[in-house]
Protein backbone atom coordinates (compact mmCIF):
# COMPACT_ATOMS: atom_id res chain seq x y z
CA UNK A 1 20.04 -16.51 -10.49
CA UNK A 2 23.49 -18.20 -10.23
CA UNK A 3 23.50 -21.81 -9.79
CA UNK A 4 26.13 -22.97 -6.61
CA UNK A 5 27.45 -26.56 -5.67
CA UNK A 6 27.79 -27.72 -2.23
CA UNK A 7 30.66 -30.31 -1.94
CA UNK A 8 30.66 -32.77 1.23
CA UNK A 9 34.35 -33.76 1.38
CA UNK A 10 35.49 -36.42 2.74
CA UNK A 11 37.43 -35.53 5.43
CA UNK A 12 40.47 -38.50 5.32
CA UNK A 13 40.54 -39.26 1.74
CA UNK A 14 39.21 -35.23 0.86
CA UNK A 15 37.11 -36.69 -2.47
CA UNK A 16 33.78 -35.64 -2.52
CA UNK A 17 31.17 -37.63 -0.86
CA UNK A 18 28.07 -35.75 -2.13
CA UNK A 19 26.97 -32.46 -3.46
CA UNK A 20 23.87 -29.71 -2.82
CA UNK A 21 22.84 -27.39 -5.86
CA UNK A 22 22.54 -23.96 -4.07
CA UNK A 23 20.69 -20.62 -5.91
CA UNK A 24 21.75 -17.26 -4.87
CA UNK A 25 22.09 -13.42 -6.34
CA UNK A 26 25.64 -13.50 -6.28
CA UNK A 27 28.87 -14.85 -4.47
CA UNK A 28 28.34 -13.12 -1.07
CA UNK A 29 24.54 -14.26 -0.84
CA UNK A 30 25.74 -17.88 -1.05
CA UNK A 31 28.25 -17.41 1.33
CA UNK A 32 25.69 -15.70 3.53
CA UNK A 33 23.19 -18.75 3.25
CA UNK A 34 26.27 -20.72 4.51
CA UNK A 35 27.16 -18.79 7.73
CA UNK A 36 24.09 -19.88 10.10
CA UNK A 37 24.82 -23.86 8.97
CA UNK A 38 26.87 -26.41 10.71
CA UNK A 39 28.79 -28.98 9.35
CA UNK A 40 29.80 -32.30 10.16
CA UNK A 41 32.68 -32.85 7.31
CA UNK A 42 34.51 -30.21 5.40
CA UNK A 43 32.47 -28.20 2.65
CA UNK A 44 33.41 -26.00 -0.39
CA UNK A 45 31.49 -23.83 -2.78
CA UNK A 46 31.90 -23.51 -5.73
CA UNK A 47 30.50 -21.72 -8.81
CA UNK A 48 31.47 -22.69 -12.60
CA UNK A 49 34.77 -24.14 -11.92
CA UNK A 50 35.98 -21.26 -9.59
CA UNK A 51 36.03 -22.32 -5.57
CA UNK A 52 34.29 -19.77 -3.38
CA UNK A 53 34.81 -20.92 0.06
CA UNK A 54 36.03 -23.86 2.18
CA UNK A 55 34.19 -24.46 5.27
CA UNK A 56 36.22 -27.48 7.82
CA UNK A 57 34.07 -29.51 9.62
CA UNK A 58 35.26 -30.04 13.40
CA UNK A 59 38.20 -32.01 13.74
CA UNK A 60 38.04 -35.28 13.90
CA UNK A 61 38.96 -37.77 16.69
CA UNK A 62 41.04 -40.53 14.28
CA UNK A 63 43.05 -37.48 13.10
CA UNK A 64 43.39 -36.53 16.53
CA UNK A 65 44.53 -39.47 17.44
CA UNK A 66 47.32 -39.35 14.45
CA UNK A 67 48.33 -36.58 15.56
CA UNK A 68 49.04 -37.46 19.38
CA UNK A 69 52.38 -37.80 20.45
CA UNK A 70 53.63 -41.21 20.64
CA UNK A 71 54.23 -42.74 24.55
CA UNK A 72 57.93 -42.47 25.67
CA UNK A 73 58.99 -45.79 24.80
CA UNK A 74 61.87 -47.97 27.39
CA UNK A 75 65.64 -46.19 27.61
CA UNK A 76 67.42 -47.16 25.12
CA UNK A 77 70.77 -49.46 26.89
């Protein structure tokens, strides 16, 4: 049986914060044992050097906050 990795990313510096060893038949099956999971951070999958999938975590409230428009600011005279 094919041995998967589970990679926690970091989701504002995107390096990998920890990793599960997965076993399934194939590709789809470990995508499959995937689907009914939530995550908090974003997650890939990967299998001898080739990525299978990227799971993203919900977004996150300081990148939400980056991403807000700034206030008006005065008029300009």
């Amino acid at each position: 049986m094919p041995n998967y990795r589970l990679y926690y990313m970091n989701p504002v510096s995107g390096h990998i914060d920890r990793q599960e060893l997965l076993h399934a038949g194939d590709d789809v099956a470990a995508v499959h044992m995937l689907q009914g999971r939530a995550f908090d951070v974003p997650v890939e999958l990967w299998r001898e050097g080739r990525k299978i999938s990227r799971q993203d975590g919900p977004p996150s409230p300081f990148l939400e906050l980056l991403l807000e428009p700034a206030a008006p600011g005065p008029p300009a005279e």
